[in-house]
C-alpha atoms as a PDB file:
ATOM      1  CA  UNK A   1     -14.326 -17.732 -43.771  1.00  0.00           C
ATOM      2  CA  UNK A   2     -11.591 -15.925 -45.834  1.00  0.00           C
ATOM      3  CA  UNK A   3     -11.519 -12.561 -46.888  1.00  0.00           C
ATOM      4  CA  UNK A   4      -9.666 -13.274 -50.104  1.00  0.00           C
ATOM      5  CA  UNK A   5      -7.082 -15.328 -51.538  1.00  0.00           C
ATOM      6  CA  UNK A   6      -4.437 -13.225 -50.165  1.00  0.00           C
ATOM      7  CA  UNK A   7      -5.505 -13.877 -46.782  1.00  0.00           C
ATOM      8  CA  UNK A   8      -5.727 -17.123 -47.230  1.00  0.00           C
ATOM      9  CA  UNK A   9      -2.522 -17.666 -47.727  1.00  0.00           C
ATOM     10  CA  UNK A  10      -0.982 -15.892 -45.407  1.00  0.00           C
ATOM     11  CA  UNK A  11      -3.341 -18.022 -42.797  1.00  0.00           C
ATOM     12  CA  UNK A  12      -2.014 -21.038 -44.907  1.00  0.00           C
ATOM     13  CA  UNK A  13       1.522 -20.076 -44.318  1.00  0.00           C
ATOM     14  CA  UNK A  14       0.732 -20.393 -40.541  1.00  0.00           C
ATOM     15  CA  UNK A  15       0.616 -23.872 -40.858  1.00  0.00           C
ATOM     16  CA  UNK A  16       3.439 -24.706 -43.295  1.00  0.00           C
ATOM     17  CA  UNK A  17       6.148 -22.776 -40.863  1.00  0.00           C
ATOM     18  CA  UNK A  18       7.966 -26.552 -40.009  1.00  0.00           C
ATOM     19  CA  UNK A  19       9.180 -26.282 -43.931  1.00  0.00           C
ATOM     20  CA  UNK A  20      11.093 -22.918 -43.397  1.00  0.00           C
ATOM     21  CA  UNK A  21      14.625 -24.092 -43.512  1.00  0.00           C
ATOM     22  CA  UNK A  22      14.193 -27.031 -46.087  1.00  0.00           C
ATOM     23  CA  UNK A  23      15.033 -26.667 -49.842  1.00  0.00           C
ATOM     24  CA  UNK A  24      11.092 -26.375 -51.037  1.00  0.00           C
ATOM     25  CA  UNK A  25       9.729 -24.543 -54.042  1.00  0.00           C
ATOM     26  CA  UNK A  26       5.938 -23.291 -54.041  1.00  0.00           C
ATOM     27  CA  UNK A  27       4.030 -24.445 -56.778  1.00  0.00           C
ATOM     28  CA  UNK A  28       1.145 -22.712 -57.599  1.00  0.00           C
ATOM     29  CA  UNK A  29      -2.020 -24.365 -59.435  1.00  0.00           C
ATOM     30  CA  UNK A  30      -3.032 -21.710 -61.902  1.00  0.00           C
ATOM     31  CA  UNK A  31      -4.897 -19.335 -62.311  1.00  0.00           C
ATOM     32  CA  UNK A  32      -6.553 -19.228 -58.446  1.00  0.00           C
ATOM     33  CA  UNK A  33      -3.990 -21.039 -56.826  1.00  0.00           C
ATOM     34  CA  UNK A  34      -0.949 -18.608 -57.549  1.00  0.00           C
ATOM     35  CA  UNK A  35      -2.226 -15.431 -55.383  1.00  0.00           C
ATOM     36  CA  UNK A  36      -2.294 -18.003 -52.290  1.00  0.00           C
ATOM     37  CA  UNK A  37       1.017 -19.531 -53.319  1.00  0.00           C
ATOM     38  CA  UNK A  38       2.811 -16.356 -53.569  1.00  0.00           C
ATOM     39  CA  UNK A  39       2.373 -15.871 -49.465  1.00  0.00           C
ATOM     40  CA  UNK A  40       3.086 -19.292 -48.792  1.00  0.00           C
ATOM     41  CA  UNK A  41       6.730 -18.077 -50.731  1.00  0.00           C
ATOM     42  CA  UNK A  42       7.257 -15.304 -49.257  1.00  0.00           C
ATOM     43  CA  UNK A  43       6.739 -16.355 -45.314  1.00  0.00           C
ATOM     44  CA  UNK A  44       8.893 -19.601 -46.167  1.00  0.00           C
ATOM     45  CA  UNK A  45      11.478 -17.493 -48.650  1.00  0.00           C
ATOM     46  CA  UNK A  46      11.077 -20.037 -51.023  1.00  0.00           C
ATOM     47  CA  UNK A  47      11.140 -20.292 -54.843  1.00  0.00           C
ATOM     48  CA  UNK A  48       7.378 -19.699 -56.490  1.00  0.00           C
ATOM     49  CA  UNK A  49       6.757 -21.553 -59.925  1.00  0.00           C
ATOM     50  CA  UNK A  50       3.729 -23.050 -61.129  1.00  0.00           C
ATOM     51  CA  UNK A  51       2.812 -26.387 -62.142  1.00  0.00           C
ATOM     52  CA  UNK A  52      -0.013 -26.682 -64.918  1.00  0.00           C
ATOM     53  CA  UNK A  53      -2.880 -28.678 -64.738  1.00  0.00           C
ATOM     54  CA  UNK A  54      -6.051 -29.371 -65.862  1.00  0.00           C
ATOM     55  CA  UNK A  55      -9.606 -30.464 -64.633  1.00  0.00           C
ATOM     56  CA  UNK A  56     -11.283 -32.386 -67.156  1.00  0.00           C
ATOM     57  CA  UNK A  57     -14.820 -31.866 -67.011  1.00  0.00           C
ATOM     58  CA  UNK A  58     -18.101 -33.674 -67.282  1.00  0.00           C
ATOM     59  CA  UNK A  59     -19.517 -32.456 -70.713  1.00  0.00           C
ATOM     60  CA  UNK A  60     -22.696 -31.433 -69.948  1.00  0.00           C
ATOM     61  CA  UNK A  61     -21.649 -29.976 -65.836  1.00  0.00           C
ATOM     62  CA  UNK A  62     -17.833 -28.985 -66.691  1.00  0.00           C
ATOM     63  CA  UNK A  63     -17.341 -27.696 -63.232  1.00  0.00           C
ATOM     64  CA  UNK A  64     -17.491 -31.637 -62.089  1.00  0.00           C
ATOM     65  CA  UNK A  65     -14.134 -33.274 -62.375  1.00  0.00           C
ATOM     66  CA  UNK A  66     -14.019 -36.705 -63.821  1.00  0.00           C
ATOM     67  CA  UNK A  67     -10.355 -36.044 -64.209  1.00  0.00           C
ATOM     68  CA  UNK A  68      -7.218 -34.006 -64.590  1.00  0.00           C
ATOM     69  CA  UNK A  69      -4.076 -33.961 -66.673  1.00  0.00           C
ATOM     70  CA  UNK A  70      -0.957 -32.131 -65.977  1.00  0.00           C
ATOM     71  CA  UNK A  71       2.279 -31.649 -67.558  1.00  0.00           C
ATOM     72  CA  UNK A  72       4.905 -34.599 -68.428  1.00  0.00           C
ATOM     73  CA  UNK A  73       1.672 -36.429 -69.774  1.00  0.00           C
ATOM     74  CA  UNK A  74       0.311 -36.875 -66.679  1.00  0.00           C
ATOM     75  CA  UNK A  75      -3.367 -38.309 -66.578  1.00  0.00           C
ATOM     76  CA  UNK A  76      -5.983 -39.150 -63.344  1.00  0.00           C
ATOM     77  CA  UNK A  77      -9.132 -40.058 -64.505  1.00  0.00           C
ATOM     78  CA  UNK A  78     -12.008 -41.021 -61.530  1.00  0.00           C
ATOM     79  CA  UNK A  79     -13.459 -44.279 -63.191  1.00  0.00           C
ATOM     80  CA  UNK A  80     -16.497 -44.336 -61.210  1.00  0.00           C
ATOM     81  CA  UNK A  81     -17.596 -40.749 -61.666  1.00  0.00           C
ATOM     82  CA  UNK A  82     -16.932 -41.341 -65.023  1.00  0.00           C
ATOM     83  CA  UNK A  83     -19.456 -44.167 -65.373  1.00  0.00           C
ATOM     84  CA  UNK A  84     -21.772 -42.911 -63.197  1.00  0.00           C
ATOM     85  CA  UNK A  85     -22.011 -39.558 -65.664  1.00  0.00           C
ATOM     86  CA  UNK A  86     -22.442 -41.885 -68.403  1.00  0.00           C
ATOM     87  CA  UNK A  87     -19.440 -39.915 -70.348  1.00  0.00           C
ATOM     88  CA  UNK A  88     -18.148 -42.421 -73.489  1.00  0.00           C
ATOM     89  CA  UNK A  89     -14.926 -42.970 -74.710  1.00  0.00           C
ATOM     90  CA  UNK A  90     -15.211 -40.687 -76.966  1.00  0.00           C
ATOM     91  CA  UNK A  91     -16.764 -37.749 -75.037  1.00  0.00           C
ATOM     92  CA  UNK A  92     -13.750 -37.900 -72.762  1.00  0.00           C
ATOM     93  CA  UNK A  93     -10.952 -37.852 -75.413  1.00  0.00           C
ATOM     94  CA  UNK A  94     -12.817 -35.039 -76.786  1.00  0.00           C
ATOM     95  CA  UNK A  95     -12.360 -32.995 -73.722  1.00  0.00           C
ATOM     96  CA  UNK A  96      -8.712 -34.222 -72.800  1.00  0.00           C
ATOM     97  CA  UNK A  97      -7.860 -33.172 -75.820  1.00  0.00           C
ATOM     98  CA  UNK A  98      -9.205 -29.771 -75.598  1.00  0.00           C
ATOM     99  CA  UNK A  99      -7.823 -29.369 -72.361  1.00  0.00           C
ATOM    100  CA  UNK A 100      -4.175 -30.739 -73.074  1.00  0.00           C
ATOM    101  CA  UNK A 101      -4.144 -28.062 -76.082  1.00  0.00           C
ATOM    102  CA  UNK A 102      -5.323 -25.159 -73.177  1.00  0.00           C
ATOM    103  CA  UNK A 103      -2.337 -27.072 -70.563  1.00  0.00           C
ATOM    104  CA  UNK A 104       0.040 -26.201 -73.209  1.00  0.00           C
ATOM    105  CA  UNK A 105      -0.706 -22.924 -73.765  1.00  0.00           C
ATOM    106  CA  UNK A 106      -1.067 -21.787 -70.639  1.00  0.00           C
ATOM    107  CA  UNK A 107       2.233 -23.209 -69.512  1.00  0.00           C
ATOM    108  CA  UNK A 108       4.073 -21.355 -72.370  1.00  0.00           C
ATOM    109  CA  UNK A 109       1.825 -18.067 -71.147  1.00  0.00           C
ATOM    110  CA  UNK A 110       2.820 -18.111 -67.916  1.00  0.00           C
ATOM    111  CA  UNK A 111       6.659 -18.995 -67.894  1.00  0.00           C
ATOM    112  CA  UNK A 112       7.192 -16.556 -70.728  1.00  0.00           C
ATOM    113  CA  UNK A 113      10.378 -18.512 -71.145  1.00  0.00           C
ATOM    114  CA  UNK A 114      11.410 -18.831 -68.373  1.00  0.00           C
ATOM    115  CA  UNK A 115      13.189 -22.248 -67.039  1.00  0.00           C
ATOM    116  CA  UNK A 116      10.971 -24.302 -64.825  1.00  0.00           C
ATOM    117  CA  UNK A 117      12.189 -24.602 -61.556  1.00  0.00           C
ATOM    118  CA  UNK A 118      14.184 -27.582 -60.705  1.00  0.00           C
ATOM    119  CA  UNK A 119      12.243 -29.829 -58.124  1.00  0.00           C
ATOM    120  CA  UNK A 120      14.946 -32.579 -58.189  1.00  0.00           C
ATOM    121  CA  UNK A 121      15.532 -33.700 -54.646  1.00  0.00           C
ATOM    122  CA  UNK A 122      13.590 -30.792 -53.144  1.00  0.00           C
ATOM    123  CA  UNK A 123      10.330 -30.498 -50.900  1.00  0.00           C
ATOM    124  CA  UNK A 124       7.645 -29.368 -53.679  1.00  0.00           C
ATOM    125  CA  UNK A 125       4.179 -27.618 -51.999  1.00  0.00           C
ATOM    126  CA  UNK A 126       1.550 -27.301 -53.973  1.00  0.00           C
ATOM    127  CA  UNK A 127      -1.169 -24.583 -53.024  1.00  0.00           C
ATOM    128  CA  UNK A 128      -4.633 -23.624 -54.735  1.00  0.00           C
ATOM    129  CA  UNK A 129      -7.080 -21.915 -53.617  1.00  0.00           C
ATOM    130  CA  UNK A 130      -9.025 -24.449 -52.448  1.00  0.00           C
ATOM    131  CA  UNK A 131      -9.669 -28.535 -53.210  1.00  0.00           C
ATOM    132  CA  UNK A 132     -13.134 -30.124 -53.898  1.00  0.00           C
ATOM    133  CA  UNK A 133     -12.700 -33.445 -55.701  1.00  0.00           C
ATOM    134  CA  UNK A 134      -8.766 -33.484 -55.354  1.00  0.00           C
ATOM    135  CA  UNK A 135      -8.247 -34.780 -59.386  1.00  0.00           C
ATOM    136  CA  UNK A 136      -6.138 -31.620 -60.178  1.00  0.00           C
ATOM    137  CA  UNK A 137      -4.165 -31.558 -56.770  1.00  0.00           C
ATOM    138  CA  UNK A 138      -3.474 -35.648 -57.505  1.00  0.00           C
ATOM    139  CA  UNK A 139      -2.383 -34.528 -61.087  1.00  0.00           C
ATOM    140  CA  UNK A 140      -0.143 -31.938 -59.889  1.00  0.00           C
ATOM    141  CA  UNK A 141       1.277 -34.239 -57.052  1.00  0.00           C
ATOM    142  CA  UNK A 142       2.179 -36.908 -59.805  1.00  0.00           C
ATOM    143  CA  UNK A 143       3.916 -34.206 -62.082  1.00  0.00           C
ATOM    144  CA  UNK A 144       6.292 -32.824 -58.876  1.00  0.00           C
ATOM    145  CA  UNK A 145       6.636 -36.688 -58.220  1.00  0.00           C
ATOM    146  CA  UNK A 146       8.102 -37.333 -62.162  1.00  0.00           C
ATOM    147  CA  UNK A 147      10.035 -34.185 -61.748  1.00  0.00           C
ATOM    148  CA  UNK A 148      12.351 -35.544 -59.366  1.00  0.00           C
ATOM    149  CA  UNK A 149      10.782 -34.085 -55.583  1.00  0.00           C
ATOM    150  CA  UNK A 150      12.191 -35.712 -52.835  1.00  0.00           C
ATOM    151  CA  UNK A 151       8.673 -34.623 -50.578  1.00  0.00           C
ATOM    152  CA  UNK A 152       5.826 -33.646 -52.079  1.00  0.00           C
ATOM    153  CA  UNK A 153       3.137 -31.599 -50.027  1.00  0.00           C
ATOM    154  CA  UNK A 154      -0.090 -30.762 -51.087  1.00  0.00           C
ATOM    155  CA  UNK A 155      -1.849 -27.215 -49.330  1.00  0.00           C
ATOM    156  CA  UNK A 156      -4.905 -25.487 -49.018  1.00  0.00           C
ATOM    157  CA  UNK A 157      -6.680 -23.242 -47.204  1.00  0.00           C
ATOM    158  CA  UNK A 158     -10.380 -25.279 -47.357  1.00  0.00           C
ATOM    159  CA  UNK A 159     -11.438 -28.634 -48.362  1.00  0.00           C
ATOM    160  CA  UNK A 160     -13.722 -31.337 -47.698  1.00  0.00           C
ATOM    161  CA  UNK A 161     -12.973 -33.404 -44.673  1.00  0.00           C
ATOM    162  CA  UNK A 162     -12.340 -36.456 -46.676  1.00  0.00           C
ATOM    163  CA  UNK A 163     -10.001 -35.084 -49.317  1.00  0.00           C
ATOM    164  CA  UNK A 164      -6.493 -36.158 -47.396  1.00  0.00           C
ATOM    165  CA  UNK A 165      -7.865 -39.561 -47.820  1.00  0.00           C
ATOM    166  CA  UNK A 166      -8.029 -38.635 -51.472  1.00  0.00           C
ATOM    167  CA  UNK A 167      -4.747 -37.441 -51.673  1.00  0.00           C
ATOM    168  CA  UNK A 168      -2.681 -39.627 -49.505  1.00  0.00           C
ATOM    169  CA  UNK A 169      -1.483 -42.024 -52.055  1.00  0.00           C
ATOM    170  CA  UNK A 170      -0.112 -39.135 -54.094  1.00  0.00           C
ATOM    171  CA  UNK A 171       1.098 -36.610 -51.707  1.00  0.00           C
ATOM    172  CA  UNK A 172       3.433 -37.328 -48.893  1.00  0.00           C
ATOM    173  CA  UNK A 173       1.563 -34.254 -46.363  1.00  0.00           C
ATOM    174  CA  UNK A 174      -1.692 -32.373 -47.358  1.00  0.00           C
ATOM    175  CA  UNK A 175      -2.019 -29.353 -45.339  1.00  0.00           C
ATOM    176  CA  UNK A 176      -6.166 -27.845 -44.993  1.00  0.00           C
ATOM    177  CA  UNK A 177      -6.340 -25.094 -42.784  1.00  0.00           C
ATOM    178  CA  UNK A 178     -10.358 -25.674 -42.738  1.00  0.00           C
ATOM    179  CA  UNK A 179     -12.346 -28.461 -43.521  1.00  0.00           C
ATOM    180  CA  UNK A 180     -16.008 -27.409 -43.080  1.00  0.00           C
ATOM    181  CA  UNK A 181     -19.176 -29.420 -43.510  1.00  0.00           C
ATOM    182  CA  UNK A 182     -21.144 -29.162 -45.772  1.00  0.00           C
ATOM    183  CA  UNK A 183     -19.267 -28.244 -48.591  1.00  0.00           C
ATOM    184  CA  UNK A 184     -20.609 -27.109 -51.667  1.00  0.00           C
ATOM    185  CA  UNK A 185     -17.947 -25.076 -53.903  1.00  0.00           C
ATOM    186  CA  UNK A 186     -14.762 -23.603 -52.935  1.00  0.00           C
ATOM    187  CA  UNK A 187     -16.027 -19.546 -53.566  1.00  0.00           C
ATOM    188  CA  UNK A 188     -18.856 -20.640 -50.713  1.00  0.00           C
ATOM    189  CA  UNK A 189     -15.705 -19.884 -48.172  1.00  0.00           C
ATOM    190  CA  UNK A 190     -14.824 -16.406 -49.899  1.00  0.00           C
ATOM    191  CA  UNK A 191     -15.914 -12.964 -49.504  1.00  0.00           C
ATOM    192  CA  UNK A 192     -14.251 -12.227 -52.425  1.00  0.00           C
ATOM    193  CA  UNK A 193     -14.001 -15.153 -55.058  1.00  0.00           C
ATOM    194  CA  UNK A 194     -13.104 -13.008 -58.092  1.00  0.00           C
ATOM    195  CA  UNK A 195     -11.693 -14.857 -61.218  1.00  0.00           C
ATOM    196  CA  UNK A 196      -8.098 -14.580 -61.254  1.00  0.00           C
ATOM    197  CA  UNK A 197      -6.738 -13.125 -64.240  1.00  0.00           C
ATOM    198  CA  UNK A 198      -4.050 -14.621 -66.053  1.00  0.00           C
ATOM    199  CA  UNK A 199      -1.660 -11.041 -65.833  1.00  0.00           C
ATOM    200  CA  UNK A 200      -1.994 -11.407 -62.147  1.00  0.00           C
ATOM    201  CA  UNK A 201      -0.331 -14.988 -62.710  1.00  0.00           C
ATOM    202  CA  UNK A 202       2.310 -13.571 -64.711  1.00  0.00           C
ATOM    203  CA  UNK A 203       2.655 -10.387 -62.418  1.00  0.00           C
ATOM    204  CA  UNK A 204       3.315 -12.933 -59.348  1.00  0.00           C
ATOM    205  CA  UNK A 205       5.708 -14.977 -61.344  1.00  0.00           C
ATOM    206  CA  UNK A 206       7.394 -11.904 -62.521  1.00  0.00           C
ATOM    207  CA  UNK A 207       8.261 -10.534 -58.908  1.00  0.00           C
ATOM    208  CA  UNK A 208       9.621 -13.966 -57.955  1.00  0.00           C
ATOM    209  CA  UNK A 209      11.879 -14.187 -60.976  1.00  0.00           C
ATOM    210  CA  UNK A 210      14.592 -14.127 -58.969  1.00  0.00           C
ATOM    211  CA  UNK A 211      14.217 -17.161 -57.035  1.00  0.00           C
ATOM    212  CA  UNK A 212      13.190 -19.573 -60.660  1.00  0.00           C
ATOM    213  CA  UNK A 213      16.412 -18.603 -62.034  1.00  0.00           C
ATOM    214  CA  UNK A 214      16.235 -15.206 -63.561  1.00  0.00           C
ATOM    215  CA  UNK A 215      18.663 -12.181 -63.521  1.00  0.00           C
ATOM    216  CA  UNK A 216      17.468 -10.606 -60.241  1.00  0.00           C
ATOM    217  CA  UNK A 217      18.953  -6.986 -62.215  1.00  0.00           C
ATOM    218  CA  UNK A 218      15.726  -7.796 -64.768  1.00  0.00           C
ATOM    219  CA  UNK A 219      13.078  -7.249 -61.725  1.00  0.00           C
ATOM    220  CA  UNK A 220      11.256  -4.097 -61.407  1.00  0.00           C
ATOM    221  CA  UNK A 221      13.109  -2.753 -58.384  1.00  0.00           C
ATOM    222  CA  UNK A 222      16.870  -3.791 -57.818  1.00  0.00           C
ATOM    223  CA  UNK A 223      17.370  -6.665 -55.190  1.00  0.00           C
ATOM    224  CA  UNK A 224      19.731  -4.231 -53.898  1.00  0.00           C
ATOM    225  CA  UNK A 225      17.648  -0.981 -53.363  1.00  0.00           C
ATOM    226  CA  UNK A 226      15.098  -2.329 -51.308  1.00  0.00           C
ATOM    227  CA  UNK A 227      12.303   0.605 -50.243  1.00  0.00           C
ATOM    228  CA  UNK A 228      13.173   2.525 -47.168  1.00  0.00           C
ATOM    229  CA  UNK A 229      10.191   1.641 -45.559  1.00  0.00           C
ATOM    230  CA  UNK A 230       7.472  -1.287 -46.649  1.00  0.00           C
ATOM    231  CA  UNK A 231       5.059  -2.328 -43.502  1.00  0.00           C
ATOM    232  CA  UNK A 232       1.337  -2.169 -42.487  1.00  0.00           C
ATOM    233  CA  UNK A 233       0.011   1.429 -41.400  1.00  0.00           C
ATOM    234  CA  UNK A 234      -3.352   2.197 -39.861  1.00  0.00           C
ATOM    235  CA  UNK A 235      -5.170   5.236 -38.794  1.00  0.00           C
ATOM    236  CA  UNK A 236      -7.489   5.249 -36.109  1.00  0.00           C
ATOM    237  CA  UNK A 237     -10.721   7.249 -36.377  1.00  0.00           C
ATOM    238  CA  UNK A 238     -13.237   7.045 -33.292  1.00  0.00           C
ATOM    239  CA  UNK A 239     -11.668   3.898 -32.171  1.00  0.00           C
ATOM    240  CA  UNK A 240     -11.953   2.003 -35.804  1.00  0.00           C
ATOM    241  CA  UNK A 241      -8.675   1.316 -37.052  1.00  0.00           C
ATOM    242  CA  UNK A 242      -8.165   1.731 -41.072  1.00  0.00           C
ATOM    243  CA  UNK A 243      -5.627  -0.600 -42.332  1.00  0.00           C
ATOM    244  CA  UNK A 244      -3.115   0.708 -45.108  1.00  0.00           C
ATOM    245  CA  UNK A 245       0.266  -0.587 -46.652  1.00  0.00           C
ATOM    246  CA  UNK A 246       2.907   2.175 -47.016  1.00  0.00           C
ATOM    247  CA  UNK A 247       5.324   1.844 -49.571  1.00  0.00           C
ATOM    248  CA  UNK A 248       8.572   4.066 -50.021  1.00  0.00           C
ATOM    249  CA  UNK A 249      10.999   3.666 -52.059  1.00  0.00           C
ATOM    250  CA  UNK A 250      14.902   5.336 -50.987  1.00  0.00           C
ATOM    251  CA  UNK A 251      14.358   8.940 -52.160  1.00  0.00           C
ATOM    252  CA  UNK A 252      11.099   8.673 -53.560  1.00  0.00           C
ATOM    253  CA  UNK A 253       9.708  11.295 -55.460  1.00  0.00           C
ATOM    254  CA  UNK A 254       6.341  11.625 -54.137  1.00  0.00           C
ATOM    255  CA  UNK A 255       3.113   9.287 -53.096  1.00  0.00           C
ATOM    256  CA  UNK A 256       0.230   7.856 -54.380  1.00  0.00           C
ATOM    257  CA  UNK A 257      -2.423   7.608 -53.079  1.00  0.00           C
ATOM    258  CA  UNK A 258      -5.218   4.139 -53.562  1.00  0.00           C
ATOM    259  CA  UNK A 259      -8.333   4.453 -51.458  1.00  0.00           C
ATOM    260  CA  UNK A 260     -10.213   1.351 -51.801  1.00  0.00           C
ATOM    261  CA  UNK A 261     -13.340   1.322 -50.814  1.00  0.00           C
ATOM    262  CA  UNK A 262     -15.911  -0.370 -53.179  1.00  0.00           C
ATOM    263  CA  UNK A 263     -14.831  -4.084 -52.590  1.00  0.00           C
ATOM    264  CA  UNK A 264     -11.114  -3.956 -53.312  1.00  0.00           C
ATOM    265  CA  UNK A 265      -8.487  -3.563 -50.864  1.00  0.00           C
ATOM    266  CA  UNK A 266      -5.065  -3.041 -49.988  1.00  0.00           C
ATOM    267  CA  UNK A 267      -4.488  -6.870 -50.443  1.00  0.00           C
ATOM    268  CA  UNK A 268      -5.884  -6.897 -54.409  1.00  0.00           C
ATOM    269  CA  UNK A 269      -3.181  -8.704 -56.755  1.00  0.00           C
ATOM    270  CA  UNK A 270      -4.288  -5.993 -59.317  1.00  0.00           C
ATOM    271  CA  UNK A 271      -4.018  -2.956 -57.091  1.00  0.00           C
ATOM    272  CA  UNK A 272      -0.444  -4.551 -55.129  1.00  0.00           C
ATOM    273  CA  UNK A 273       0.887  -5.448 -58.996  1.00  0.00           C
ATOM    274  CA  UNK A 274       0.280  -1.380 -59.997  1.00  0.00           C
ATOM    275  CA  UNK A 275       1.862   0.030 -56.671  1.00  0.00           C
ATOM    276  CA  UNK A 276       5.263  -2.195 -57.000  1.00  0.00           C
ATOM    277  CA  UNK A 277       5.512  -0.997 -60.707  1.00  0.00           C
ATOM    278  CA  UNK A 278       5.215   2.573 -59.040  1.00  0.00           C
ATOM    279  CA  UNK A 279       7.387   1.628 -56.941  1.00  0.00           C
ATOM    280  CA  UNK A 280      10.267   0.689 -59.183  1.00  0.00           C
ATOM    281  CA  UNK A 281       9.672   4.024 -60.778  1.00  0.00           C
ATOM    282  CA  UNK A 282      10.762   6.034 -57.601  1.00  0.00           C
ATOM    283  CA  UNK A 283       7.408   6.504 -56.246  1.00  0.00           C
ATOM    284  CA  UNK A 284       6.339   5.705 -52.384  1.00  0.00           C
ATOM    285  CA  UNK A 285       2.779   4.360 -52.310  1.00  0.00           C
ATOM    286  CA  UNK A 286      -0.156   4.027 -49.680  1.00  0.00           C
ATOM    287  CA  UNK A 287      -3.156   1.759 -50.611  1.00  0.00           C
ATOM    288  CA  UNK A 288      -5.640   2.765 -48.307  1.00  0.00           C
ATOM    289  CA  UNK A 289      -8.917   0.675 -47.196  1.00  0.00           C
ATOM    290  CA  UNK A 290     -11.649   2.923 -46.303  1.00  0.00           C
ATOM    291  CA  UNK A 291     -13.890   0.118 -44.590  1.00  0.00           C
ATOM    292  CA  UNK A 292     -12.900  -2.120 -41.954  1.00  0.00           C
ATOM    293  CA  UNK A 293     -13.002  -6.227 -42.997  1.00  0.00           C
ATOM    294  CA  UNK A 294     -16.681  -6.148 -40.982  1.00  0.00           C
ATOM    295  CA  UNK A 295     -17.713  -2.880 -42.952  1.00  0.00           C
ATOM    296  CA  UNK A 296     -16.899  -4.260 -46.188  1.00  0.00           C
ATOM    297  CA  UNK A 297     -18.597  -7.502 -45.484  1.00  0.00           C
ATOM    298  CA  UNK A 298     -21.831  -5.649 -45.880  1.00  0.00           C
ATOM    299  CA  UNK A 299     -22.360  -4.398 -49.530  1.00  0.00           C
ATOM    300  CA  UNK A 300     -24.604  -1.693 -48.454  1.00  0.00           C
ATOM    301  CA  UNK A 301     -21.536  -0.091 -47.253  1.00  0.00           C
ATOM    302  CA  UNK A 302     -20.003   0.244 -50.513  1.00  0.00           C
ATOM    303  CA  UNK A 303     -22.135   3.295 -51.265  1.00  0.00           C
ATOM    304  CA  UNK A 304     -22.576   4.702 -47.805  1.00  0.00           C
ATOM    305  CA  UNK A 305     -20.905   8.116 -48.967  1.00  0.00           C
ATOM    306  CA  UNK A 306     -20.847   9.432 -45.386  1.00  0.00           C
ATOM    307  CA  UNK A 307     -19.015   6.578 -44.039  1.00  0.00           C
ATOM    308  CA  UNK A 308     -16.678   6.372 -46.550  1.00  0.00           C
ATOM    309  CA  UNK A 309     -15.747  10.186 -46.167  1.00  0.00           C
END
C-alpha cells in the first residue's frame, strides 16, 4: 500500500493541506513516526519536533499495548485489555517503570538540547507511521493538550477503521489516509518497514533546527545559499522512466553519484541524510533508483544484473 515511510507522508500531507496557513507544529512519534512527520513539515512549512511516548507492553506479547505514557507524566492505561491479559499490579509498574526510564532518555537523545517547541495556542499534528490500538497516539494527544495546543490533530497514513472512535475524546481531528480491513500490524501496509534508527531521528530534527528555535547559521547549508537546483529528474530508457533527485549546490565542485538498486532508494532517510551533508560541503548530488517502484516490488529483481545495467 506504501512504498515507505517517506511516501507515506507525502500522501499524508495530501490530506492535511486545509492546515497550511495556521500556526501548527508537526510532532513526530519517535522513532517510525518522524520520517513521515518530516513531509507532513515540509508541504505545510511548519515547525517539526517530537513528542515522546511510550507503549507499555503486555509482558509476555510486548508488541500488545495495554498502555502508553508520555512526557509531563502522562499515563493511558486500557483497563480491560489489561484484565483480560491477566497482567498484576505489579507486572505493570514493572514495565512503566522501565519504559518511563527509556521516555526519558530518549527525549534527552533526540533534542540534544534543544528547546521543545512551544505548542501554546497553536494547532499541534501528530504523525506516526501508522496506529493499531491508538494508546500511544491518545498519550501523545494528552501531552500536546497539557502543553498548551489550542487544536490538536492526530495523523496517519493507515489504521484500523475504528481507531477515530478511539481517539476522538483526545484529539480534536484524526486524519487516516487508509483504513483497510483486516488489519493485522502496521509493516503489513509497507514494502519497506525497516526499523528506524534513532540517527535518522536526530538527522530529521537536525535539518529542521531552524524552525524549533535554533540558529538557522548552525544548519549544514546556510538558509541563505540555497542549492541552485534541487527537483526530481528521470531518465527514460525504452519507455521506463528511472526516477532520480538532483542536488546542486551554487558552484558545486563536482557530483556524486548513489545508484540504488538493492531495496533502497532515492527516498531512504539514510541515503537523503548523507547527500545533504554532501551537500553542505559544496558537492551537487544525484541518488539514482535503478528499478522502477513495480521492479523493486519483486525481490528477484534485486540481483537481476542485466536489468540493473
Amino acid at each position: 500500500m506504501f512504498r515507505d515511510r517517506i511516501e507515506a507522508g507525502q500522501r499524508l500531507a495530501e490530506h492535511l493541506l486545509h492546515l497550511k496557513d495556521q500556526d501548527v507544529v508537526v510532532l513526530g512519534l519517535p522513532r517510525g513516526g518522524v520520517p513521515v512527520a518530516r513531509e507532513v513539515a515540509v508541504v505545510l512549512d511548519a515547525a517539526l519536533d517530537v513528542i515522546v511516548v511510550r507503549k507499555l507492553g503486555v509482558p509476555y506479547q510486548p508488541e500488545l499495548a495495554m498502555g502508553a505514557i508520555g512526557e509531563e507524566g502522562v499515563r493511558v492505561i486500557d483497563s480491560d485489555l489489561v484484565a483480560m491479559a491477566g497482567v498484576s499490579d505489579e507486572e505493570l509498574a514493572a514495565v512503566e517503570s522501565r519504559e518511563r526510564a527509556e521516555l526519558e532518555r530518549r527525549a534527552r537523545l533526540f533534542r540534544g538540547g534543544r528547546p521543545r517547541a512551544s505548542l501554546e495556542g497553536r494547532v499541534a499534528v501528530i504523525v506516526d507511521d501508522g496506529i493499531a490500538t491508538g494508546s500511544t497516539a491518545r498519550a501523545a494527544a494528552q501531552v500536546a493538550r497539557r502543553l498548551g495546543a489550542a487544536r490538536v490533530v492526530v495523523a496517519t497514513p493507515v489504521a484500523p477503521g475504528e481507531v477515530k472512535a478511539r481517539l476522538g475524546r483526545d484529539a480534536d481531528e484524526v486524519i487516516v489516509v487508509e483504513t483497510p480491513y483486516p488489519f493485522y500490524a502496521i509493516g503489513q501496509f509497507y514494502l519497506n518497514f525497516s526499523q528506524t534508527a534513532d540517527a535518522e531521528v536526530i538527522a530529521a530534527l537536525d535539518r529542521a533546527m531552524p524552525t524549533v528555535g535554533v540558529d538557522p547559521l548552525s544548519s549544514t547549508t546556510p538558509a541563505d545559499d540555497p542549492p541552485a537546483m534541487d527537483e526530481e529528474v528521470g531518465v527514460v530508457v525504452e519507455g521506463v522512466r528511472l526516477g532520480g533527485h538532483l542536488t546542486l549546490p551554487e558552484g558545486s565542485l563536482g557530483t556524486v553519484l548513489f545508484a540504488h538498486g538493492s531495496g533502497s532508494s532515492r527516498h531512504s532517510p539514510r541515503n537523503r541524510h548523507v547527500a545533504e551533508a554532501l551537500n553542505g560541503a559544496g558537492l551537487g548530488t544525484l541518488l539514482f533508483d535503478l528499478l522502477t517502484p513495480a521492479e523493486e516490488s519483486d525481490r528477484a529483481n534485486v540481483f537481476y544484473i542485466e536489468l540493473l545495467a
